[in-house]
PDB file of N, CA and C in Angstrom:
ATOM      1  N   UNK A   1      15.706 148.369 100.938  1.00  0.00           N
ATOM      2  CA  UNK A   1      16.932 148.853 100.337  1.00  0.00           C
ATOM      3  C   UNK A   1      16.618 149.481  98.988  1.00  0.00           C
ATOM      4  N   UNK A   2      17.165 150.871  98.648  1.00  0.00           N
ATOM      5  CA  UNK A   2      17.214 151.302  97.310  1.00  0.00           C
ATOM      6  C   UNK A   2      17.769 150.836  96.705  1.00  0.00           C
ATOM      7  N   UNK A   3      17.886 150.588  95.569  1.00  0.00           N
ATOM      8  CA  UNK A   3      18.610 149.574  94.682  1.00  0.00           C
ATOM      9  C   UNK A   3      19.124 150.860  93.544  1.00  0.00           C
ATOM     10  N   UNK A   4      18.261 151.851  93.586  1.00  0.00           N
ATOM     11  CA  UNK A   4      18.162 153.020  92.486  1.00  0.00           C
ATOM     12  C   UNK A   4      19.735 153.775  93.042  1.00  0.00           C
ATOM     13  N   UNK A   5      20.033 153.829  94.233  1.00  0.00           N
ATOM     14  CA  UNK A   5      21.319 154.691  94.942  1.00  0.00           C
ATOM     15  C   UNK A   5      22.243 153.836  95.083  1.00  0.00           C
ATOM     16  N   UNK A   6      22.141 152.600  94.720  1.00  0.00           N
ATOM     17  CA  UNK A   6      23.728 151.293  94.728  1.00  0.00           C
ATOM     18  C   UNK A   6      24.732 151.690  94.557  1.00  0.00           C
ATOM     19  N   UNK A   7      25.739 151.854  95.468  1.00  0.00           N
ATOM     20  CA  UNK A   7      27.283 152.061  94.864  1.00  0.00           C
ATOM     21  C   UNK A   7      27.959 150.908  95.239  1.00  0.00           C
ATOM     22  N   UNK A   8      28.479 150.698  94.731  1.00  0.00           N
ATOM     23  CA  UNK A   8      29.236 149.103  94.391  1.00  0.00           C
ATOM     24  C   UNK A   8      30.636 149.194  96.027  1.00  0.00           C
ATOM     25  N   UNK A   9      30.647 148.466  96.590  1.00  0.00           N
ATOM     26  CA  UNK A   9      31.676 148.517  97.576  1.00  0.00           C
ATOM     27  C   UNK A   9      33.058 148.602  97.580  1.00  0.00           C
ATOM     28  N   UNK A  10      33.660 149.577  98.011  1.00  0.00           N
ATOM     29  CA  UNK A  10      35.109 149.776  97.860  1.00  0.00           C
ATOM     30  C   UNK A  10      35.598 148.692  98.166  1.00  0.00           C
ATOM     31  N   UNK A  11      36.591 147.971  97.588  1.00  0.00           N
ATOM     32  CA  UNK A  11      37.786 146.638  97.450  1.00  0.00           C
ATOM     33  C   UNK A  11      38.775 147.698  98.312  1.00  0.00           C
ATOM     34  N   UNK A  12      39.014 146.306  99.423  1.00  0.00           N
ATOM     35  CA  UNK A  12      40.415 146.641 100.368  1.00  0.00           C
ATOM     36  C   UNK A  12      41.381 147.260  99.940  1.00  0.00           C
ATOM     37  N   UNK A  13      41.838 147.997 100.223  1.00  0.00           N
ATOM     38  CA  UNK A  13      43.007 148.795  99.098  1.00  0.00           C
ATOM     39  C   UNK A  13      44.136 147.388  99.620  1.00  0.00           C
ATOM     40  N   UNK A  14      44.839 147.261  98.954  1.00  0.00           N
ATOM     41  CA  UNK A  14      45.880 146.285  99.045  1.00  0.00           C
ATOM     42  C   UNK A  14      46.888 147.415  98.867  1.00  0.00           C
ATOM     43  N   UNK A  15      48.056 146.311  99.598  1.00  0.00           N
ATOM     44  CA  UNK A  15      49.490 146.896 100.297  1.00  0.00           C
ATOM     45  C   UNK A  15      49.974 147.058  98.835  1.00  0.00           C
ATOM     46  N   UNK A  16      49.686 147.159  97.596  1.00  0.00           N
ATOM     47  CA  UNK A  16      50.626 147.322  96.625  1.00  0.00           C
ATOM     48  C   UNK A  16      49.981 148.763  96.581  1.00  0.00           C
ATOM     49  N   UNK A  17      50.368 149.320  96.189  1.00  0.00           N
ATOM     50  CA  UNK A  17      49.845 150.962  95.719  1.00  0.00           C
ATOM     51  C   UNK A  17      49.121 151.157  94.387  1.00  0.00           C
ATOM     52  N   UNK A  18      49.755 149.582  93.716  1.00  0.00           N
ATOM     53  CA  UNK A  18      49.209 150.194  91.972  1.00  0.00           C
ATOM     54  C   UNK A  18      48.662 148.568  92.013  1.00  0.00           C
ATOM     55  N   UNK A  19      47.662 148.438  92.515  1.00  0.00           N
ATOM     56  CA  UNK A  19      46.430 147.886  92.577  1.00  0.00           C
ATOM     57  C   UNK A  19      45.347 148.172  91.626  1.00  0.00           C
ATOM     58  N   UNK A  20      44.908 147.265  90.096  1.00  0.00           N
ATOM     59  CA  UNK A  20      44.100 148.512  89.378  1.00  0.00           C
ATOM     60  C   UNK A  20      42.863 148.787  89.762  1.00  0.00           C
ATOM     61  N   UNK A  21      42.498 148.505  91.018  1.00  0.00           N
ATOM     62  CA  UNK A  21      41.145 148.815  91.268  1.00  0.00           C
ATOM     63  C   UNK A  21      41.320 150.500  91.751  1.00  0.00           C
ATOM     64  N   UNK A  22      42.644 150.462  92.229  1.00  0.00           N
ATOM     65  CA  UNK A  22      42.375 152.214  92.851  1.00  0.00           C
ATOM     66  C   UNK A  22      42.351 153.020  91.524  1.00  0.00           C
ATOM     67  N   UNK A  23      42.645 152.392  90.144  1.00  0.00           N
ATOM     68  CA  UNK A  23      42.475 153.678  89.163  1.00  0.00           C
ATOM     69  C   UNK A  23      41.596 152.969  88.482  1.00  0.00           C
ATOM     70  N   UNK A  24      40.410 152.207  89.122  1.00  0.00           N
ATOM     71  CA  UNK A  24      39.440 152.325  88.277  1.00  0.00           C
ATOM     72  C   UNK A  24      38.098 153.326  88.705  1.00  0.00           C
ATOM     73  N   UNK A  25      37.530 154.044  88.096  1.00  0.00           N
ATOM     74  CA  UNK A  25      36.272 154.602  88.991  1.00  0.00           C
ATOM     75  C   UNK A  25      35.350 154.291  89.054  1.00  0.00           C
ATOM     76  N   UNK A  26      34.364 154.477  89.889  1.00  0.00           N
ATOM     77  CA  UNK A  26      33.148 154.034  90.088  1.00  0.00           C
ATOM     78  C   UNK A  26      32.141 153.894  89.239  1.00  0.00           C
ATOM     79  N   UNK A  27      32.260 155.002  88.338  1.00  0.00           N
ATOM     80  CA  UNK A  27      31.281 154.904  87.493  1.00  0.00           C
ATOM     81  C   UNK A  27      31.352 153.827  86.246  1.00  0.00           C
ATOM     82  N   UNK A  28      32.489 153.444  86.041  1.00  0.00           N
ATOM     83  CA  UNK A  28      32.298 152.355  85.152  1.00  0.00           C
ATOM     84  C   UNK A  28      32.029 150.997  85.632  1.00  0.00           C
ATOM     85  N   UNK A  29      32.007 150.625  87.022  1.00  0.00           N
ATOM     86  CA  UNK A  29      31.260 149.626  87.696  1.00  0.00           C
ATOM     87  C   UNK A  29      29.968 149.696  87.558  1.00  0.00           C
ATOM     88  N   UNK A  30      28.978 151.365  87.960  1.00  0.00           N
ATOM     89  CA  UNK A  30      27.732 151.279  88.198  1.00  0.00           C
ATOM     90  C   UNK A  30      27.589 150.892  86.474  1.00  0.00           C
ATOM     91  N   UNK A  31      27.930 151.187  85.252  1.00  0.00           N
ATOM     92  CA  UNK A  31      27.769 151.341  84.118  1.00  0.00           C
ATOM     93  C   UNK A  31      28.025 149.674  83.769  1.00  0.00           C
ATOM     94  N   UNK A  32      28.905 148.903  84.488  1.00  0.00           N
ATOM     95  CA  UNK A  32      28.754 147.133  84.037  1.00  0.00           C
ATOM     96  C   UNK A  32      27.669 146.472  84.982  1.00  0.00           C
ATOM     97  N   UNK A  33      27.055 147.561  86.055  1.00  0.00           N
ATOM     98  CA  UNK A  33      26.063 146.450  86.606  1.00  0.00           C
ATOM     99  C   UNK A  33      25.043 146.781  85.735  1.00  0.00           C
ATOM    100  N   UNK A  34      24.573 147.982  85.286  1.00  0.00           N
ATOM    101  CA  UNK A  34      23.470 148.322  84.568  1.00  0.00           C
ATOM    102  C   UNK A  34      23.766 147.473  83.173  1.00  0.00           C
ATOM    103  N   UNK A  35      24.862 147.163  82.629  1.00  0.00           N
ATOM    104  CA  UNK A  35      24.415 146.152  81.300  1.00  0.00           C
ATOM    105  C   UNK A  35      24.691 144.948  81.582  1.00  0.00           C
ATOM    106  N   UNK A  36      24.662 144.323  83.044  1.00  0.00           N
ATOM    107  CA  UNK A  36      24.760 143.105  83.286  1.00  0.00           C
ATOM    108  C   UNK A  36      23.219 143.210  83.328  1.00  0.00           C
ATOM    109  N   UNK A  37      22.333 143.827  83.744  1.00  0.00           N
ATOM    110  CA  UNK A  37      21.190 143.674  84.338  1.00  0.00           C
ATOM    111  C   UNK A  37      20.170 143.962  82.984  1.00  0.00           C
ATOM    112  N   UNK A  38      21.000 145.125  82.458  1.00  0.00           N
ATOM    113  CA  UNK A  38      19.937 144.666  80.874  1.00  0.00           C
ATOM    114  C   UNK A  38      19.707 143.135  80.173  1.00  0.00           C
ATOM    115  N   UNK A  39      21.082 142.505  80.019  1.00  0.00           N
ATOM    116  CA  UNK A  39      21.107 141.007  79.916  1.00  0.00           C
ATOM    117  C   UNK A  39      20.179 140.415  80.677  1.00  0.00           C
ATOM    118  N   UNK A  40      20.618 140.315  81.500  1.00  0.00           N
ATOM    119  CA  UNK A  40      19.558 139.850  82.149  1.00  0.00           C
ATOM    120  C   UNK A  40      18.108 140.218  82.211  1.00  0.00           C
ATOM    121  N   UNK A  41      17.619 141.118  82.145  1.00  0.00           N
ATOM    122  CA  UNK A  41      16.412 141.794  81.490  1.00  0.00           C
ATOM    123  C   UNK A  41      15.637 141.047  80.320  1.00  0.00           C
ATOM    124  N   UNK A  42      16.913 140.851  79.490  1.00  0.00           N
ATOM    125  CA  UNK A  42      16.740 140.286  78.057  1.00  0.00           C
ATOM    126  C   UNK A  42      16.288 138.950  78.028  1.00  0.00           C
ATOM    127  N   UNK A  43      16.759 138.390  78.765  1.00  0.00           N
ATOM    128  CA  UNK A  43      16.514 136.776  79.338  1.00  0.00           C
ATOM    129  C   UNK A  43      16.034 136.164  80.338  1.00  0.00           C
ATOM    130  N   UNK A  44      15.454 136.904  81.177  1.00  0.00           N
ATOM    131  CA  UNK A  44      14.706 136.151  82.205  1.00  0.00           C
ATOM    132  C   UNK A  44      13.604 137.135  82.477  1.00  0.00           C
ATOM    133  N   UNK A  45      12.346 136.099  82.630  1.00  0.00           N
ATOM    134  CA  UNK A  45      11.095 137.052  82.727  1.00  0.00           C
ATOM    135  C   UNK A  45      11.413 137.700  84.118  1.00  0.00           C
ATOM    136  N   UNK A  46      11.008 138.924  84.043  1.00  0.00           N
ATOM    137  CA  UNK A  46      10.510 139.803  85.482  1.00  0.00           C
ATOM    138  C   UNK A  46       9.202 140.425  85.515  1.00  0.00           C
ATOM    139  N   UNK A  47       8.879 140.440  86.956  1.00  0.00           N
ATOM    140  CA  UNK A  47       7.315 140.887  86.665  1.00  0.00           C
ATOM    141  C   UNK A  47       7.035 142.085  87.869  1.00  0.00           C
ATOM    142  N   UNK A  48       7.213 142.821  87.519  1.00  0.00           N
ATOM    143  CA  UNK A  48       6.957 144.235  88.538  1.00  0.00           C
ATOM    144  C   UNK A  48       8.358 144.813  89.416  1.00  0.00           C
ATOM    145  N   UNK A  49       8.327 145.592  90.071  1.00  0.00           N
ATOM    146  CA  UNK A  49       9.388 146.359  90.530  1.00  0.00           C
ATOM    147  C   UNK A  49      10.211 145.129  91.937  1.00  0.00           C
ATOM    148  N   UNK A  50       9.067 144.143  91.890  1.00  0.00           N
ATOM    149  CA  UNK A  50      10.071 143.187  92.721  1.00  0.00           C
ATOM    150  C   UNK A  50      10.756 142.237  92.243  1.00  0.00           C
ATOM    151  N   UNK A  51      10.253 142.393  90.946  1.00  0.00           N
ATOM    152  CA  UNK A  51      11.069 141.170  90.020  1.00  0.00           C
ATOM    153  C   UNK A  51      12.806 141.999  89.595  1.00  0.00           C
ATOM    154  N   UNK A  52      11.856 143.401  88.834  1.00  0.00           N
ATOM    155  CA  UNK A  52      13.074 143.972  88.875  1.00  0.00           C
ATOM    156  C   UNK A  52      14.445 144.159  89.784  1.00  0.00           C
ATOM    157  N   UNK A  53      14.042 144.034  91.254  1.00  0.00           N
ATOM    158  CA  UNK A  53      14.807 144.589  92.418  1.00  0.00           C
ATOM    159  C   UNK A  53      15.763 143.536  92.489  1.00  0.00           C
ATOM    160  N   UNK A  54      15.289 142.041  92.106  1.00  0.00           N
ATOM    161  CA  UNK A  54      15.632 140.980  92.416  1.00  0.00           C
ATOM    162  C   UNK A  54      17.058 140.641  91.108  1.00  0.00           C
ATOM    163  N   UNK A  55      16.165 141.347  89.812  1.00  0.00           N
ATOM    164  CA  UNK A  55      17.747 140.957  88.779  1.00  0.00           C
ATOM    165  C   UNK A  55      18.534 141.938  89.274  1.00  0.00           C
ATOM    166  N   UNK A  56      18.190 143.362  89.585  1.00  0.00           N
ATOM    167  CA  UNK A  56      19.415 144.215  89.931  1.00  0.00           C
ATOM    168  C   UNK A  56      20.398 143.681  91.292  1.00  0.00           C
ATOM    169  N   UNK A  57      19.608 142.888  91.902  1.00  0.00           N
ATOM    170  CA  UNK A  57      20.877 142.313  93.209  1.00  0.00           C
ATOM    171  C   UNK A  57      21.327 141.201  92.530  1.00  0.00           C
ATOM    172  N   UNK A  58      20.444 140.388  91.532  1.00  0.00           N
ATOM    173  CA  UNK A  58      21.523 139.093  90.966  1.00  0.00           C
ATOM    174  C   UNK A  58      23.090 140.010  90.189  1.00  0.00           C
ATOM    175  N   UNK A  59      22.720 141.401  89.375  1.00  0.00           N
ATOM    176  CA  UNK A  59      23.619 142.096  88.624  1.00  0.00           C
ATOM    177  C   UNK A  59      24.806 142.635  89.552  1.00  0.00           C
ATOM    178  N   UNK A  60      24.184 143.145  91.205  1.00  0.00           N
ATOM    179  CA  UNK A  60      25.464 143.634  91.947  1.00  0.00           C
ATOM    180  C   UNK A  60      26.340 142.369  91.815  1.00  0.00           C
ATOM    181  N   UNK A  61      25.417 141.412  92.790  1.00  0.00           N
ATOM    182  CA  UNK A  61      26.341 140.165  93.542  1.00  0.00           C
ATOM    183  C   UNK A  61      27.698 139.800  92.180  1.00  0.00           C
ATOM    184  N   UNK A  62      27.077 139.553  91.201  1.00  0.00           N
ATOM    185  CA  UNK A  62      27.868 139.003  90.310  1.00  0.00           C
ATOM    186  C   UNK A  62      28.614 140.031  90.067  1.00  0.00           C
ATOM    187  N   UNK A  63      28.845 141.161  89.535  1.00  0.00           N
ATOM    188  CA  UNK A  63      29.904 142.074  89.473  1.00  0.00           C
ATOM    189  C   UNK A  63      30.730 142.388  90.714  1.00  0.00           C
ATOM    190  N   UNK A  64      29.956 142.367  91.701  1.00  0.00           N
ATOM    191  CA  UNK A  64      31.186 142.411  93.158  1.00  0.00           C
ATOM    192  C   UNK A  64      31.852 141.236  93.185  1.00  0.00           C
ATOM    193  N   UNK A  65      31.442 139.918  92.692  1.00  0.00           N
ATOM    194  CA  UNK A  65      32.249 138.529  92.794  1.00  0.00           C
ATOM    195  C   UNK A  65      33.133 138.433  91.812  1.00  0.00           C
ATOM    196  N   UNK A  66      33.096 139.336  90.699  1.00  0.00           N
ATOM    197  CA  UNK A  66      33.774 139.327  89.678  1.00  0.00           C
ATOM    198  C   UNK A  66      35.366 140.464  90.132  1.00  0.00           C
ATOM    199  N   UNK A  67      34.695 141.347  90.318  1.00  0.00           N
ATOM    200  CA  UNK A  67      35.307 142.743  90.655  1.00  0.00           C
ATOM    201  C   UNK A  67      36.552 142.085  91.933  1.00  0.00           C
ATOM    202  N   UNK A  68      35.919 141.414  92.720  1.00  0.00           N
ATOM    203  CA  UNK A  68      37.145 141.080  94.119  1.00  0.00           C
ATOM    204  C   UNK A  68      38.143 140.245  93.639  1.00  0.00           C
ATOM    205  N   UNK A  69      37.545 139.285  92.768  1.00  0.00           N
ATOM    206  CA  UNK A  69      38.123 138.041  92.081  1.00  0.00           C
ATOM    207  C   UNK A  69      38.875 138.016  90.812  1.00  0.00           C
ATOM    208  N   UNK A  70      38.900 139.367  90.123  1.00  0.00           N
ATOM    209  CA  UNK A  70      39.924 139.794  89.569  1.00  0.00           C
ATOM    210  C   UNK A  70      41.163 140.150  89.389  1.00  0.00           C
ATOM    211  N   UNK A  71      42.137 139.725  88.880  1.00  0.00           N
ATOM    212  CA  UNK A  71      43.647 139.735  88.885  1.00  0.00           C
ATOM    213  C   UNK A  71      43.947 141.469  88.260  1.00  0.00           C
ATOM    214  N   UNK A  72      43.166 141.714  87.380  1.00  0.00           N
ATOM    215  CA  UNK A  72      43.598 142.690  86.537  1.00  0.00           C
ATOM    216  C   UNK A  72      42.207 143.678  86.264  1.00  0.00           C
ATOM    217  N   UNK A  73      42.871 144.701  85.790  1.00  0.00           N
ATOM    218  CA  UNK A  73      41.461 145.487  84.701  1.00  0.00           C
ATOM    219  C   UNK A  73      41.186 144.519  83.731  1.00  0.00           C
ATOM    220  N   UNK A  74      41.978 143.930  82.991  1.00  0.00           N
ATOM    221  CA  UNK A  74      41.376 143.150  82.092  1.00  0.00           C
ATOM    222  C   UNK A  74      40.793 141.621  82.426  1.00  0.00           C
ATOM    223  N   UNK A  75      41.562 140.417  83.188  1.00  0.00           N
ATOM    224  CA  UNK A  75      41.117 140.023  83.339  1.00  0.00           C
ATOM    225  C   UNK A  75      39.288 140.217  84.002  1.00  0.00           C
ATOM    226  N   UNK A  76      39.246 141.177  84.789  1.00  0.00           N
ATOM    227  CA  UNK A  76      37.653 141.363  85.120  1.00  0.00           C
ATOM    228  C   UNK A  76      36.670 141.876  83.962  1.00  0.00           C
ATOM    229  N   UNK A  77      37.244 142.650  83.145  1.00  0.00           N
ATOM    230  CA  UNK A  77      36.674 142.731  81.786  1.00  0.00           C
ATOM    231  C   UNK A  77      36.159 141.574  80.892  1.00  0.00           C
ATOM    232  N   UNK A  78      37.448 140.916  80.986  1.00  0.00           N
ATOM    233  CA  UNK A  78      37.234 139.229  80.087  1.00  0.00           C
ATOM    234  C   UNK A  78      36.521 138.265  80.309  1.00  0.00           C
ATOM    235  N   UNK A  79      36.653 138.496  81.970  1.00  0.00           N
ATOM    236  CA  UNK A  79      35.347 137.763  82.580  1.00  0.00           C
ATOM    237  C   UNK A  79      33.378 138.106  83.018  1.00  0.00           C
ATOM    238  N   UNK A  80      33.461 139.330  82.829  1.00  0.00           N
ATOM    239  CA  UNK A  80      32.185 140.172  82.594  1.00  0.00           C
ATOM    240  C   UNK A  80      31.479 139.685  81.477  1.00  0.00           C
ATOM    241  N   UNK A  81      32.544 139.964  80.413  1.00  0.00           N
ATOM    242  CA  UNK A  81      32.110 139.877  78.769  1.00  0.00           C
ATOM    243  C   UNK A  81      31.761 138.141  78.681  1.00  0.00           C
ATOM    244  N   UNK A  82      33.028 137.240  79.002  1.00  0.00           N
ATOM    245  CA  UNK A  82      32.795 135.913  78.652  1.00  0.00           C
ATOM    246  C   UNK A  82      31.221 135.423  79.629  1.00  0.00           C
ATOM    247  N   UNK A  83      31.241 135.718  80.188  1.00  0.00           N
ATOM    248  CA  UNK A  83      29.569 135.417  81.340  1.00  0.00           C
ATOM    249  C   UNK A  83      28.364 135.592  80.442  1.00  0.00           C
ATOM    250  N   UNK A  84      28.678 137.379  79.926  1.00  0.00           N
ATOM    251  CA  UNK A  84      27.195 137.896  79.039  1.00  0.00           C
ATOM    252  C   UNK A  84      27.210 137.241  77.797  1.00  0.00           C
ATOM    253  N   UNK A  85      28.512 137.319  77.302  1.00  0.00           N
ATOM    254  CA  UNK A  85      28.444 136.391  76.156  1.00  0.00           C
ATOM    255  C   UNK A  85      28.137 134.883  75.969  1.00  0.00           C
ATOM    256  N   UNK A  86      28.332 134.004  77.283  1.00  0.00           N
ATOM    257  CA  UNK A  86      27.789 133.269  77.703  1.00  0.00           C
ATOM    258  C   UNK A  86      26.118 133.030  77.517  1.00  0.00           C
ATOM    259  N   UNK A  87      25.588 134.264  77.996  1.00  0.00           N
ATOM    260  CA  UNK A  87      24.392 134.194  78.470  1.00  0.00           C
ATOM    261  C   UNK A  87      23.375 134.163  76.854  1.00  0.00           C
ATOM    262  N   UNK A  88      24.096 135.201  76.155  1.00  0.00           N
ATOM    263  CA  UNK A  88      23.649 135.655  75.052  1.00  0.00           C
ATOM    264  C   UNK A  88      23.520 134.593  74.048  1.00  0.00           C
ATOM    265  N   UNK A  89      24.487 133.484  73.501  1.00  0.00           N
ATOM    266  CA  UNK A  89      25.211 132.106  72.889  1.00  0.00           C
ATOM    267  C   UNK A  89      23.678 131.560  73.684  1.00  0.00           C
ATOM    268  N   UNK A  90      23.720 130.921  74.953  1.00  0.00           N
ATOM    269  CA  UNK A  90      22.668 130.457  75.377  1.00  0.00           C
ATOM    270  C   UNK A  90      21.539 130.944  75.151  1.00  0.00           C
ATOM    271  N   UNK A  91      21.087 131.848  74.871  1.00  0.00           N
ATOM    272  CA  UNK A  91      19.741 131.800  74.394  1.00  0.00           C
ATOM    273  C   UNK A  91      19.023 131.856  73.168  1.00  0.00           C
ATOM    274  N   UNK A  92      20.325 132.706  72.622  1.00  0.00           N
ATOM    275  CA  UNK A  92      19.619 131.984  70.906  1.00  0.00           C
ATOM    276  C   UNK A  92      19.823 130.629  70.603  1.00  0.00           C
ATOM    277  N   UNK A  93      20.617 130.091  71.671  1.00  0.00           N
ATOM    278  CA  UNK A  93      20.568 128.181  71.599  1.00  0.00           C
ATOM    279  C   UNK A  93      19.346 127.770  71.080  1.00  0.00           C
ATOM    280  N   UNK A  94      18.923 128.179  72.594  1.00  0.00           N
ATOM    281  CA  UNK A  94      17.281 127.994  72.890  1.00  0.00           C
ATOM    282  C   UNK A  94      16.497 128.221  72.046  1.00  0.00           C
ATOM    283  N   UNK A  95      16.713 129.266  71.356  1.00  0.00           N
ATOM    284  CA  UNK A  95      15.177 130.115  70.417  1.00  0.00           C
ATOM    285  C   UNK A  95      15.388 129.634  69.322  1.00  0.00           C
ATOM    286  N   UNK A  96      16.396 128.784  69.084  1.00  0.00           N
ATOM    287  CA  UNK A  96      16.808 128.490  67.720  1.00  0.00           C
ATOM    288  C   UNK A  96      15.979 126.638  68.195  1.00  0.00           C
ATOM    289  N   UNK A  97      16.241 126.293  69.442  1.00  0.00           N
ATOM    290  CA  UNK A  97      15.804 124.925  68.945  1.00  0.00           C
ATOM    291  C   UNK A  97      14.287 124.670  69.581  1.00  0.00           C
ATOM    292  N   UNK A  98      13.769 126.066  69.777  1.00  0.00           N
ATOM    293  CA  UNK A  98      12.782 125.926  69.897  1.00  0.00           C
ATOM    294  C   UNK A  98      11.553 126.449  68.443  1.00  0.00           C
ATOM    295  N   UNK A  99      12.548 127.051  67.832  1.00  0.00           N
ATOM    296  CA  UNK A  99      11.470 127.246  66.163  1.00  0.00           C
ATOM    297  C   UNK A  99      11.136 125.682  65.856  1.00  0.00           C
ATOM    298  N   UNK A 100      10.092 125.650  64.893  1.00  0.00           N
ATOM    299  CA  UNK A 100       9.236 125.082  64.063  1.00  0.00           C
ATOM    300  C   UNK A 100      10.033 124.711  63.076  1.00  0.00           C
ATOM    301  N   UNK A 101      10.280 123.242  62.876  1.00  0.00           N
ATOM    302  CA  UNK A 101      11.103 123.451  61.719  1.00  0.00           C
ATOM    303  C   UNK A 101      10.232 123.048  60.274  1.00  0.00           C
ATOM    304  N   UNK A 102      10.905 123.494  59.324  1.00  0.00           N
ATOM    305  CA  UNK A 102      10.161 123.972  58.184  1.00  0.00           C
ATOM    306  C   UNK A 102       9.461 122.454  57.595  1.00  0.00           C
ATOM    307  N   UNK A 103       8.458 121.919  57.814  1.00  0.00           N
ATOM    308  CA  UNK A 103       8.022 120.757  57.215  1.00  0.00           C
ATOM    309  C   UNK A 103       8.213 120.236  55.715  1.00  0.00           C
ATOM    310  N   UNK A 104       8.212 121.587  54.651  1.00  0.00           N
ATOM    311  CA  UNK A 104       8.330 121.798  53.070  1.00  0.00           C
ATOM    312  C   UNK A 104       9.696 121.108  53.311  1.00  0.00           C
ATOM    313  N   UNK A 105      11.001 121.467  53.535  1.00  0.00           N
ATOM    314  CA  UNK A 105      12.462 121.717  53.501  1.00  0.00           C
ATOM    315  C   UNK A 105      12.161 119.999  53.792  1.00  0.00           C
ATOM    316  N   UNK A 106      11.309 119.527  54.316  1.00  0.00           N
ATOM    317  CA  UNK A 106      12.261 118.297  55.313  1.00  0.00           C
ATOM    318  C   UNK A 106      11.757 116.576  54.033  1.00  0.00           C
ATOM    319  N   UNK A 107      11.068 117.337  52.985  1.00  0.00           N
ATOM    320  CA  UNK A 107      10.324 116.239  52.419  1.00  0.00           C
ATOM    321  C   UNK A 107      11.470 115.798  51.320  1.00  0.00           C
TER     322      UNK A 107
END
């Protein structure tokens, strides 16, 4: 599978007409999987074009689970952001309690 030609799967049109997925376009989906997947980039080692292949399907799955499971444009926004921001909070957790702490400071 190309992963490079992904288009994100059309959502059932639902019987309402003003559904906001029909006025959202595509391209700002392909544009939240690509900075879901930078995050992720940022935080988890990958090692060659199969490592890569592997965060870009963790980046669809989660934006299509997000995207179906959305009430609104915004709610799916709020929940995109609260995830990465999630992710982001968690790792300077980490890097923070993994420094050296200052031996001078502690005497």
């Amino acid at each position: 599978m190309d992963t490079n030609n992904w288009r994100p799967g059309q959502a059932e049109p639902a019987m309402d007409t003003a559904d906001w997925r029909t006025q959202w376009p595509l391209d700002y989906r392909l544009r939240i999987v690509n900075k879901i997947l930078d995050t992720l980039m940022r935080h988890l080692p990958v090692s060659g074009q199969e490592g890569w292949n592997e965060l870009r399907k963790i980046a669809v799955r989660f934006e299509e689970k997000i995207y179906t499971g959305a009430t609104s444009q915004s709610d799916y926004l709020r929940k995109i952001s609260l995830k990465m921001l999630t992710m982001e909070t968690k790792a300077q957790t980490a890097m923070a309690n993994n420094l050296p702490s200052n031996s001078a400071a502690n005497l």
